[in-house]
N, C-alpha and C. Protein backbone atom coordinates (compact mmCIF):
# COMPACT_ATOMS: atom_id res chain seq x y z
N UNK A 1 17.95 8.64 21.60
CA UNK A 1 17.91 10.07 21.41
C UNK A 1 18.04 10.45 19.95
N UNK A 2 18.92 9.89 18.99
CA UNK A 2 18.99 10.19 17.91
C UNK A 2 17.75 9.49 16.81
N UNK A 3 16.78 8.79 17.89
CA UNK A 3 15.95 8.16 16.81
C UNK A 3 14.97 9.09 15.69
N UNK A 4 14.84 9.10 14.80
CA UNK A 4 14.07 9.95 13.64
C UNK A 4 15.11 11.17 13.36
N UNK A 5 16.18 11.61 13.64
CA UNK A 5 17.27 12.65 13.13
C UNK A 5 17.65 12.15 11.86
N UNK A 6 18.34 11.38 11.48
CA UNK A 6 18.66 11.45 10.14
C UNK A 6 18.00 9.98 9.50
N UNK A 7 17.88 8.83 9.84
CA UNK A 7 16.58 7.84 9.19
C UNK A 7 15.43 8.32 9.85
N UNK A 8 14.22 7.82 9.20
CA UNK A 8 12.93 7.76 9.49
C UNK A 8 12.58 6.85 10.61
N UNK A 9 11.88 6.96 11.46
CA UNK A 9 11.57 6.31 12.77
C UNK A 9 11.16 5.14 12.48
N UNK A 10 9.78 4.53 11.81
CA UNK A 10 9.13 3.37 11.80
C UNK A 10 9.67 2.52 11.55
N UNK A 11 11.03 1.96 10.77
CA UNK A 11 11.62 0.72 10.50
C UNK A 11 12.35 0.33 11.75
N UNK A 12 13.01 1.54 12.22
CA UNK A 12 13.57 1.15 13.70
C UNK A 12 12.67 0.85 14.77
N UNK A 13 11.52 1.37 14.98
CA UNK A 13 10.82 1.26 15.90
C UNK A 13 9.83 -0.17 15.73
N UNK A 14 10.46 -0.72 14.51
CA UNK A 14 9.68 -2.09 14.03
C UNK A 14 11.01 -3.34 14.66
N UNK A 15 11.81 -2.57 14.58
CA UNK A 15 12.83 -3.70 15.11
C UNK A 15 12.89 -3.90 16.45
N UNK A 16 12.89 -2.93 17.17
CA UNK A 16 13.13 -3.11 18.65
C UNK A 16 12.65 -4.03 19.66
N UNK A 17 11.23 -4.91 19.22
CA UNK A 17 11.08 -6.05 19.75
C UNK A 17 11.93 -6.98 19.79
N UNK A 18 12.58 -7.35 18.74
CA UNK A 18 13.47 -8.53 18.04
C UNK A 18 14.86 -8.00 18.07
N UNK A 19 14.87 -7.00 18.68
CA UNK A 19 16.54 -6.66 19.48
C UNK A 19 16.83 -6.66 20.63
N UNK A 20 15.87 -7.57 21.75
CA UNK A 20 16.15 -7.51 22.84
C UNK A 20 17.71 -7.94 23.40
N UNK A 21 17.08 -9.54 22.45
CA UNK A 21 18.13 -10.50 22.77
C UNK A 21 19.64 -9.97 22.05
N UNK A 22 20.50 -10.62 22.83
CA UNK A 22 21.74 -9.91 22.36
C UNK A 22 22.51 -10.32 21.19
N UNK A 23 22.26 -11.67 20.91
CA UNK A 23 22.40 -13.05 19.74
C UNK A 23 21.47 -12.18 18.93
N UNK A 24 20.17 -11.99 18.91
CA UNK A 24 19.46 -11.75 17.67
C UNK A 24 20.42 -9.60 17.06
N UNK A 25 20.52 -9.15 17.85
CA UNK A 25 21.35 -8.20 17.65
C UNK A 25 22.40 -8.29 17.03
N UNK A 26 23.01 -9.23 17.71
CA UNK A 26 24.81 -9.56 16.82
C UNK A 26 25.02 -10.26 15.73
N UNK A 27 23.84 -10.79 15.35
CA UNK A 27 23.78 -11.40 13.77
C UNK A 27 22.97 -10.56 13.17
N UNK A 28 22.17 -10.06 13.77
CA UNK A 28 21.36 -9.05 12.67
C UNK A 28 20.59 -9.98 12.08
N UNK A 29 19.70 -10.60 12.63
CA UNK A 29 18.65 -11.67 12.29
C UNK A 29 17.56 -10.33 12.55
N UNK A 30 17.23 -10.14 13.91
CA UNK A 30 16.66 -9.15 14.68
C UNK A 30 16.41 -7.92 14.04
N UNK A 31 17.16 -7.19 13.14
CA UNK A 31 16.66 -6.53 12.24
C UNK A 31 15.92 -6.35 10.87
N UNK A 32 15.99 -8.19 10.30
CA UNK A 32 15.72 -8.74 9.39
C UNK A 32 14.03 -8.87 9.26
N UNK A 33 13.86 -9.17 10.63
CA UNK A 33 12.40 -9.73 10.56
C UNK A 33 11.59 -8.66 10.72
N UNK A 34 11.61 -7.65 10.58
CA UNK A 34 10.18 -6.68 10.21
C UNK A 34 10.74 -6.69 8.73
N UNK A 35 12.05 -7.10 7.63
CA UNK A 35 12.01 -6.55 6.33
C UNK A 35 11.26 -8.10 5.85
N UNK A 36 11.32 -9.55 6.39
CA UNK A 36 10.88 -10.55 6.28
C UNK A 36 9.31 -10.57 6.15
N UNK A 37 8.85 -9.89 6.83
CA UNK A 37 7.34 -9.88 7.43
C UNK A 37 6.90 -8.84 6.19
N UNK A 38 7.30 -7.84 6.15
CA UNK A 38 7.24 -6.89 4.93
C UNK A 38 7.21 -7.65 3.43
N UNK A 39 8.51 -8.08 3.57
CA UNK A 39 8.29 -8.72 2.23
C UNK A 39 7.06 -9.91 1.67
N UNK A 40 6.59 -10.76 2.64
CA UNK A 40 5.29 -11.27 2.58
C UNK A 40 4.78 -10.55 2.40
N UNK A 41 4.16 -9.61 3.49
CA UNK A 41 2.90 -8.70 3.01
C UNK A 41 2.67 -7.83 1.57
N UNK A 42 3.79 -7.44 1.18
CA UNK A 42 4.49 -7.00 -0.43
C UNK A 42 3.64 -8.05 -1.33
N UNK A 43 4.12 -8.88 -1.09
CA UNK A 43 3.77 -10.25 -2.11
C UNK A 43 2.27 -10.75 -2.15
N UNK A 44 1.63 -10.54 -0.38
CA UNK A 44 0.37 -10.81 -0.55
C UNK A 44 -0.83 -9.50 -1.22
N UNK A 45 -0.22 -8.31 -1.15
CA UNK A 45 -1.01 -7.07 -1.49
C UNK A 45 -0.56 -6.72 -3.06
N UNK A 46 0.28 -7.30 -3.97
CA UNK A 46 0.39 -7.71 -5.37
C UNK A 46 -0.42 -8.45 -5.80
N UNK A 47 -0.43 -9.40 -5.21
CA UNK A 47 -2.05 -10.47 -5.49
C UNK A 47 -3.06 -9.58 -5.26
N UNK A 48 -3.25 -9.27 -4.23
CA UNK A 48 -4.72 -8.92 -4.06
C UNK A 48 -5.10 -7.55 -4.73
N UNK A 49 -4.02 -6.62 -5.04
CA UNK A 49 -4.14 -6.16 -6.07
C UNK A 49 -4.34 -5.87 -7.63
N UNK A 50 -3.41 -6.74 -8.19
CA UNK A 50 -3.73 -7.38 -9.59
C UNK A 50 -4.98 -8.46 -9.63
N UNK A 51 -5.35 -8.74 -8.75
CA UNK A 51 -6.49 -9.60 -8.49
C UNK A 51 -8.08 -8.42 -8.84
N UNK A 52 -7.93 -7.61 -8.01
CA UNK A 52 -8.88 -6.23 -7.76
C UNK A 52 -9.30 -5.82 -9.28
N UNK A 53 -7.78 -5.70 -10.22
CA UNK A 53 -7.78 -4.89 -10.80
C UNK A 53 -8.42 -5.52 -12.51
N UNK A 54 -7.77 -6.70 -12.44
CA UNK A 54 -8.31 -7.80 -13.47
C UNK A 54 -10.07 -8.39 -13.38
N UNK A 55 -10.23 -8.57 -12.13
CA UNK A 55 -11.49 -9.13 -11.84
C UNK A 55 -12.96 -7.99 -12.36
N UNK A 56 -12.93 -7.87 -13.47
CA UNK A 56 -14.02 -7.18 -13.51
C UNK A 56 -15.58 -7.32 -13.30
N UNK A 57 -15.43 -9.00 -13.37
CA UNK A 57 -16.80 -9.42 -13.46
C UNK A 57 -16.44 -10.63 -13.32
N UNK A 58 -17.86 -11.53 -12.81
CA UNK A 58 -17.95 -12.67 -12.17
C UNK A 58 -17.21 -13.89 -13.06
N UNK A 59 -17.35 -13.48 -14.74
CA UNK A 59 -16.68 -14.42 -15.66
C UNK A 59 -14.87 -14.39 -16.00
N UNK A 60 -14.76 -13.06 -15.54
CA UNK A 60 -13.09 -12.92 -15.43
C UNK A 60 -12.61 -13.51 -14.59
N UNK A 61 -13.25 -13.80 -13.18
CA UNK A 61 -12.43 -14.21 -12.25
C UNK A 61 -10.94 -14.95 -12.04
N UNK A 62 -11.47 -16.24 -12.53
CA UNK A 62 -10.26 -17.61 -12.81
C UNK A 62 -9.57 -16.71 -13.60
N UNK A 63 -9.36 -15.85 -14.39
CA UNK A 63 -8.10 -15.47 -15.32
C UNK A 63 -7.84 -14.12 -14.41
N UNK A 64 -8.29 -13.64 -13.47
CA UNK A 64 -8.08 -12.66 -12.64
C UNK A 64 -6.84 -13.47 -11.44
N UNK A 65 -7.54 -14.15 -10.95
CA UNK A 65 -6.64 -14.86 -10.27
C UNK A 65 -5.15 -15.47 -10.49
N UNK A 66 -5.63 -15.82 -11.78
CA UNK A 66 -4.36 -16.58 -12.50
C UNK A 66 -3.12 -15.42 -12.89
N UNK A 67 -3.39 -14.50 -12.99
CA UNK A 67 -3.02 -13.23 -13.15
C UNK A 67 -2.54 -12.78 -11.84
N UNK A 68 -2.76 -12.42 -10.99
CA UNK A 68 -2.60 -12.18 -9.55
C UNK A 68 -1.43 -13.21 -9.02
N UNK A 69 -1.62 -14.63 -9.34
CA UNK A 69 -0.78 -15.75 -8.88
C UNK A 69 0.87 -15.16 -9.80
N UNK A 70 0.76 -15.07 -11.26
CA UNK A 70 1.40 -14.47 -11.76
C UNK A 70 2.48 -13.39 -11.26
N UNK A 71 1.66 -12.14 -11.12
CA UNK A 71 1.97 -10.92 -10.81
C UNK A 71 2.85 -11.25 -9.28
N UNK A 72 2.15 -12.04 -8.25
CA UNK A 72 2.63 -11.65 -7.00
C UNK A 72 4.33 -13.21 -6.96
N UNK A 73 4.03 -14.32 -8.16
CA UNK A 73 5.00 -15.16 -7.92
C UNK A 73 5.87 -13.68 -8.98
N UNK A 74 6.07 -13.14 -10.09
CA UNK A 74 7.63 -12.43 -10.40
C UNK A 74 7.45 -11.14 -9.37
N UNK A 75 6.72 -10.54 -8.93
CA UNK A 75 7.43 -9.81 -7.05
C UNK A 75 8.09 -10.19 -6.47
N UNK A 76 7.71 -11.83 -6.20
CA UNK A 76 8.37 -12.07 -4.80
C UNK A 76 9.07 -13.26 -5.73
N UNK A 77 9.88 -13.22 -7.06
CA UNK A 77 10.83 -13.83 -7.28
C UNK A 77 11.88 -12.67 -7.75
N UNK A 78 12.07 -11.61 -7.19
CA UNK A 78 12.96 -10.59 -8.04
C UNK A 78 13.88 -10.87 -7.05
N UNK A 79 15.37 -10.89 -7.40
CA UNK A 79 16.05 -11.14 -6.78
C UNK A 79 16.72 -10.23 -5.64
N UNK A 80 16.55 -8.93 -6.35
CA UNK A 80 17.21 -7.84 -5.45
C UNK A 80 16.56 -7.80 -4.50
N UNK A 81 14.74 -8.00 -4.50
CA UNK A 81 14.07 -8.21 -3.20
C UNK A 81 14.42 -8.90 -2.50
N UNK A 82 14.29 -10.31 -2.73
CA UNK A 82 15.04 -11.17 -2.21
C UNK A 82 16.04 -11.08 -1.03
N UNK A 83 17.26 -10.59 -1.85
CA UNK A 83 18.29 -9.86 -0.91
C UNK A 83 18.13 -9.02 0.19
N UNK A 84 17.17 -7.54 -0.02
CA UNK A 84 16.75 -6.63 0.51
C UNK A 84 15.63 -7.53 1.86
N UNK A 85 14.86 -8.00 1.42
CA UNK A 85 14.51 -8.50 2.69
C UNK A 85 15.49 -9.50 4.02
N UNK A 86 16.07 -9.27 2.91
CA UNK A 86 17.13 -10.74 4.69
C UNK A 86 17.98 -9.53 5.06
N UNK A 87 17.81 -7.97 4.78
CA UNK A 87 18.72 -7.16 5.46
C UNK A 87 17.88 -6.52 6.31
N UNK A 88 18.03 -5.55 6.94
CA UNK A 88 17.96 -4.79 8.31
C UNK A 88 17.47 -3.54 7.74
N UNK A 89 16.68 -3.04 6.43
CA UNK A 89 17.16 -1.63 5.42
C UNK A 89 15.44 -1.88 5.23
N UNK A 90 15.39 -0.16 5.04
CA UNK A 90 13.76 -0.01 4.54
C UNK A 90 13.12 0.06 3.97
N UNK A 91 13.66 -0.53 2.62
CA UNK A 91 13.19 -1.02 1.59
C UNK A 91 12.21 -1.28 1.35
N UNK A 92 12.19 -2.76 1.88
CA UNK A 92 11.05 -4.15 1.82
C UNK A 92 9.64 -3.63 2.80
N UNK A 93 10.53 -2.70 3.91
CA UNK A 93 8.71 -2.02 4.75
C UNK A 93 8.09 -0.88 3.73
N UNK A 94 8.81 0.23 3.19
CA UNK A 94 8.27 0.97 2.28
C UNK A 94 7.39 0.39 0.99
N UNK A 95 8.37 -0.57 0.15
CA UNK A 95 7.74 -1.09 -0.62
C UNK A 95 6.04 -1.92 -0.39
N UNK A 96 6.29 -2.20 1.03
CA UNK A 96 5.15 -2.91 1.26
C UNK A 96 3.89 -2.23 1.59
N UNK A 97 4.45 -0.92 2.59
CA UNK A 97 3.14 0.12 2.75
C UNK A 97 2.83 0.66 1.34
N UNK A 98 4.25 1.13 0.36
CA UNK A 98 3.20 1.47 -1.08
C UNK A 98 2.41 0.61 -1.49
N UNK A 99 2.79 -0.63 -1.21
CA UNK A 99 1.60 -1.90 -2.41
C UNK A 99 0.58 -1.63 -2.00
N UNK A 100 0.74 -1.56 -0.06
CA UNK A 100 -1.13 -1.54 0.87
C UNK A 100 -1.76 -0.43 0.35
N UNK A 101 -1.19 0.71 -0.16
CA UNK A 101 -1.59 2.10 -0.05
C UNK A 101 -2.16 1.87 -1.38
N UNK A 102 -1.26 1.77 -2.30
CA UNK A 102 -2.21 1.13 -3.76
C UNK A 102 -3.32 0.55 -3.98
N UNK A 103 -3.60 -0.51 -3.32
CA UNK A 103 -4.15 -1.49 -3.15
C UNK A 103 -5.85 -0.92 -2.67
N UNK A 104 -5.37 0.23 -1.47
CA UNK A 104 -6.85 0.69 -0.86
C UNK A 104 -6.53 1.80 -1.88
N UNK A 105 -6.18 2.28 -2.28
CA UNK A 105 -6.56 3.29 -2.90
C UNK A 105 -7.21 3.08 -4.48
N UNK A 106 -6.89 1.70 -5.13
CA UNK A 106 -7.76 0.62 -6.03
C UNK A 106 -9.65 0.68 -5.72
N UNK A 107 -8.95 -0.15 -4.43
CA UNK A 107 -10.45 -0.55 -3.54
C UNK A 107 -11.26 0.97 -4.15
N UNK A 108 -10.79 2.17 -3.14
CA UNK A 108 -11.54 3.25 -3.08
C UNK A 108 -11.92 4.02 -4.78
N UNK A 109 -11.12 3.76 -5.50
CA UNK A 109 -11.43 4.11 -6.70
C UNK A 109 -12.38 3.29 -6.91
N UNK A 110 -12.24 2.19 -7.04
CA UNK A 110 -13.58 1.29 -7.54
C UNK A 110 -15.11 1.19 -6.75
N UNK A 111 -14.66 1.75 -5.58
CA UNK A 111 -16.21 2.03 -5.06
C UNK A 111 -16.73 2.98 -5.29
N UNK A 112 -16.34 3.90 -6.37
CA UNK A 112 -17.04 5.12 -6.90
C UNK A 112 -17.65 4.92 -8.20
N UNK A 113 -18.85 4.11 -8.03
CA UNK A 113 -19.43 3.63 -8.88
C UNK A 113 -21.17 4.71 -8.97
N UNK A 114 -21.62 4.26 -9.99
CA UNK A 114 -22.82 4.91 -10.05
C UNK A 114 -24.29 4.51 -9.62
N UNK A 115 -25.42 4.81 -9.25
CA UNK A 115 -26.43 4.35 -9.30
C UNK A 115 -27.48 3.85 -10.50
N UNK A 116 -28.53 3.35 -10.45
CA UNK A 116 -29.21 3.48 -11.64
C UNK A 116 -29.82 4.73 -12.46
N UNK A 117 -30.00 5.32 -11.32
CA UNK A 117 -30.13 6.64 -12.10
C UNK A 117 -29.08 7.37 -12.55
N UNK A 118 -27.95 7.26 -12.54
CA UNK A 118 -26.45 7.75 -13.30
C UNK A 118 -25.77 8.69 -12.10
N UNK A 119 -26.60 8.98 -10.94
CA UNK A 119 -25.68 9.62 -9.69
C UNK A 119 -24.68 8.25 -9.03
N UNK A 120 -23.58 9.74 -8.55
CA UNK A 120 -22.41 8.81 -8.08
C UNK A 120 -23.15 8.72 -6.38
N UNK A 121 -22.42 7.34 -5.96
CA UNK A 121 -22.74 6.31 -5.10
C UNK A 121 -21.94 7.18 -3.83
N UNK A 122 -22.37 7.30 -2.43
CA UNK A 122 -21.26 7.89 -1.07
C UNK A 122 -20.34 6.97 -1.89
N UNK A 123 -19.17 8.01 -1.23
CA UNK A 123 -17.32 7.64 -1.65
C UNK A 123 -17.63 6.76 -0.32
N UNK A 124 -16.58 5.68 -0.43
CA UNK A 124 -16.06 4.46 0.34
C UNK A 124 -14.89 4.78 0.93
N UNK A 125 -15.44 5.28 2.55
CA UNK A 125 -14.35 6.18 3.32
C UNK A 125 -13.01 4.77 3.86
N UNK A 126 -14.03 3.56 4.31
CA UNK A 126 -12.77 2.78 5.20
C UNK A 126 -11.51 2.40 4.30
N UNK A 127 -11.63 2.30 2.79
CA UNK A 127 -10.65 1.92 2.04
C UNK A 127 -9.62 3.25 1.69
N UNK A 128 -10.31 4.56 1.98
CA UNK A 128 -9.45 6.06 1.89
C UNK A 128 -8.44 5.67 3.08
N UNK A 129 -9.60 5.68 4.69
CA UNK A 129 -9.02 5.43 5.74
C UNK A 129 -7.66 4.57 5.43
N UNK A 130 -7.50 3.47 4.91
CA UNK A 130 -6.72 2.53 5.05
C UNK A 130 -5.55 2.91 4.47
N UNK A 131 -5.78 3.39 3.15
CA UNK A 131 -5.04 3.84 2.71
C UNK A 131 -4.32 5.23 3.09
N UNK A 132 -4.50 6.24 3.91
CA UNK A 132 -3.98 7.00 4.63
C UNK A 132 -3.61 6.66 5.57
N UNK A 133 -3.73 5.86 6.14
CA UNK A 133 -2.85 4.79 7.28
C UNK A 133 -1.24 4.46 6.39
N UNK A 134 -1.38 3.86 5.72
CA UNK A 134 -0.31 2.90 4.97
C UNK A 134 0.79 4.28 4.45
N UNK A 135 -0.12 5.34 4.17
CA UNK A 135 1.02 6.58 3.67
C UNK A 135 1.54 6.77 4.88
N UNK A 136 0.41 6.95 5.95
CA UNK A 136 1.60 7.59 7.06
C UNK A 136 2.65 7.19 7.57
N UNK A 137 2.53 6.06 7.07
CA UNK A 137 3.56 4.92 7.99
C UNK A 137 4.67 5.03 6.62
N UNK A 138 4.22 4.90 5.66
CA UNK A 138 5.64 5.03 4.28
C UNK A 138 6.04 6.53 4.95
N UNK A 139 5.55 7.29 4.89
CA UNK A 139 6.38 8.99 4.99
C UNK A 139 7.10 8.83 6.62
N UNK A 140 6.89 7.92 7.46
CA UNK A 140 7.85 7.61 8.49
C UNK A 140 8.79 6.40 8.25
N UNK A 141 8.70 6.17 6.81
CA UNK A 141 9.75 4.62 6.45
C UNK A 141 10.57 5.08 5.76
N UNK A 142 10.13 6.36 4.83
CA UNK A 142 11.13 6.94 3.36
C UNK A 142 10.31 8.06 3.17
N UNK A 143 11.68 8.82 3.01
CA UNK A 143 11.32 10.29 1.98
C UNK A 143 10.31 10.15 0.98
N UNK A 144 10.79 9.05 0.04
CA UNK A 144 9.65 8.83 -1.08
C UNK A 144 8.31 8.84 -0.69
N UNK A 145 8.01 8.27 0.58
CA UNK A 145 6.65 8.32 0.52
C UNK A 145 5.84 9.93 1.17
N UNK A 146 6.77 10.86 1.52
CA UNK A 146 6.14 12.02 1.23
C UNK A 146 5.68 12.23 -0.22
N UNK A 147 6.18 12.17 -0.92
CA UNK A 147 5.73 12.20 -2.66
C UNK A 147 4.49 11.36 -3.04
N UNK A 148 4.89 10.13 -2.36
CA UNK A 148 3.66 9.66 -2.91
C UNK A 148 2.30 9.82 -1.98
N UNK A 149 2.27 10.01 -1.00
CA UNK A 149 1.63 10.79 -0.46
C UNK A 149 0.71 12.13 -1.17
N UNK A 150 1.65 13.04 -1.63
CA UNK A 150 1.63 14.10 -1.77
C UNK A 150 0.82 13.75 -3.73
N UNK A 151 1.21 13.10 -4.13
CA UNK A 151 0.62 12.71 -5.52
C UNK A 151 -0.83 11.57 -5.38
N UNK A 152 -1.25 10.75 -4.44
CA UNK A 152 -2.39 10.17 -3.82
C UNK A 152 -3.34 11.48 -3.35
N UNK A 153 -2.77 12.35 -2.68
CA UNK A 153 -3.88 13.42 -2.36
C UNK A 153 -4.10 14.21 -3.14
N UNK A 154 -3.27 14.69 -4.00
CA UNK A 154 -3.95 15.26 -5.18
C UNK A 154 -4.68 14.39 -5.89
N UNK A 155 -4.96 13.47 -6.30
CA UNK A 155 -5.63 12.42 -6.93
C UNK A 155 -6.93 12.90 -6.41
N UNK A 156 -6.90 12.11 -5.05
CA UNK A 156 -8.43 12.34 -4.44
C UNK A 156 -8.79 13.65 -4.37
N UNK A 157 -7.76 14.83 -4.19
CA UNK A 157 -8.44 15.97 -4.43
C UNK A 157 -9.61 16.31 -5.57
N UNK A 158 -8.55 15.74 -6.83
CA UNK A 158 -9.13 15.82 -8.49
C UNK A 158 -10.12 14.88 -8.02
N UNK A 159 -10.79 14.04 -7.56
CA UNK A 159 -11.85 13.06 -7.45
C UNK A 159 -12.84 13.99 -6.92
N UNK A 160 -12.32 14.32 -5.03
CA UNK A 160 -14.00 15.08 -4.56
C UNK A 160 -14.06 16.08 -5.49
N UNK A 161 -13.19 17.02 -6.26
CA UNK A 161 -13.35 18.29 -6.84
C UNK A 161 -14.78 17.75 -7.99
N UNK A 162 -14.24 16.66 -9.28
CA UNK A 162 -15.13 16.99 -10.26
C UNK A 162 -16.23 15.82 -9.65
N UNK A 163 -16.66 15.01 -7.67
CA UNK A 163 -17.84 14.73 -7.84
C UNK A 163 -18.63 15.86 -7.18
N UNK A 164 -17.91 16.90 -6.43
CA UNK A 164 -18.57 18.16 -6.23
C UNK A 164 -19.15 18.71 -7.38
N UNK A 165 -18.26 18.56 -8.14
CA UNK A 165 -19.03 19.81 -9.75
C UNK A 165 -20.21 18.91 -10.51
N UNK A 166 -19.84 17.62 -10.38
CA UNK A 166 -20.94 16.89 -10.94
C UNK A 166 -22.22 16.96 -9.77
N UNK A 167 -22.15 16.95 -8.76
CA UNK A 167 -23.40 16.73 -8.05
C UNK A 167 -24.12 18.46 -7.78
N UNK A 168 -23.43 18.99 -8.36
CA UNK A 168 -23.63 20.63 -8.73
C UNK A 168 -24.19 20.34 -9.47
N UNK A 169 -23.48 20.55 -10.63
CA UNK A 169 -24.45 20.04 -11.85
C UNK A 169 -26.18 19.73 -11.71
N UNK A 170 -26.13 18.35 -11.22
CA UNK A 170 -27.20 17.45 -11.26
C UNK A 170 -28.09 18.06 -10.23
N UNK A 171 -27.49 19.25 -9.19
CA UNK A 171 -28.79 20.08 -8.41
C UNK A 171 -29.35 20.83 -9.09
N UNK A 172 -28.70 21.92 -10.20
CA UNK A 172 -29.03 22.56 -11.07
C UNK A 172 -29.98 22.30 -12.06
N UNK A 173 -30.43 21.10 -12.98
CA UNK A 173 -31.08 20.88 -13.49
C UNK A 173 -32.38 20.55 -13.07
């Protein structure tokens, strides 16, 4: 009855598989493993992010990667993470939907590329999609991710706004 009153629903409602048992309850293992599972996914969406973001071209790659290996081994060697994932706290799930949310929202920036004739390319909805997935689930993990939420949609606002004015533009002439 008190679920979503004063924490956010999704971290609890991530545990409740792994609280059946009454042992995994009384050690609090059972609450651990959605911040466990989180914290991987954290670590794998740092890579594949700094990976995204370095890789500009087919000759960057190997130093894109190497970079990425980098980036995602000091993530997932910080110690306070560390800690935070072997607890029961929503940390390690928030942190992890921001990386995903980053991550597609990378993707989606970078598919707004141009044609040869200098018009912009359809926006790349499944990586928006994805990334509005990953907010909804942070703004049910942490307060914070109303904000960031709320600072991601203005973003894309400022995006369709000036490719509206540009494809204005380019009817006009």
């Amino acid at each position: 009855l008190q679920l979503g009153t004063v924490w956010l629903p999704l971290p609890h409602l991530l545990m409740i598989p792994f609280l059946w048992s009454d042992a995994m309850w009384q050690s609090g293992a059972g609450g651990s493993i959605p911040s466990m599972i989180a914290y991987v996914l954290g670590v794998l969406g740092i890579f594949r992010l700094v990976r995204g973001l370095l890789e500009v071209e087919l000759r960057t790659k190997p130093a894109a990667v190497v970079g990425a290996w980098a980036a995602a081994f000091a993530y997932g060697a910080n110690p306070n993470l560390i800690y935070v994932q072997v607890t029961a706290m929503t940390e390690s799930v928030y942190l992890a939907l921001f990386i995903w949310a980053a991550v597609y929202f990378a993707e989606f920036i970078r598919s707004l590329r141009t044609n040869e004739d200098g018009r912009p390319t359809q926006m790349a909805r499944t990586p928006l999609m994805r990334c509005a997935c990953c907010l909804a689930a942070a703004e049910l993990t942490r307060y914070d991710g109303w904000f960031l939420a709320g600072v991601m949609g203005a973003a894309v606002g400022v995006i369709a706004l000036r490719r509206w004015q540009n494809d204005d533009r380019a009817l006009r002439r």
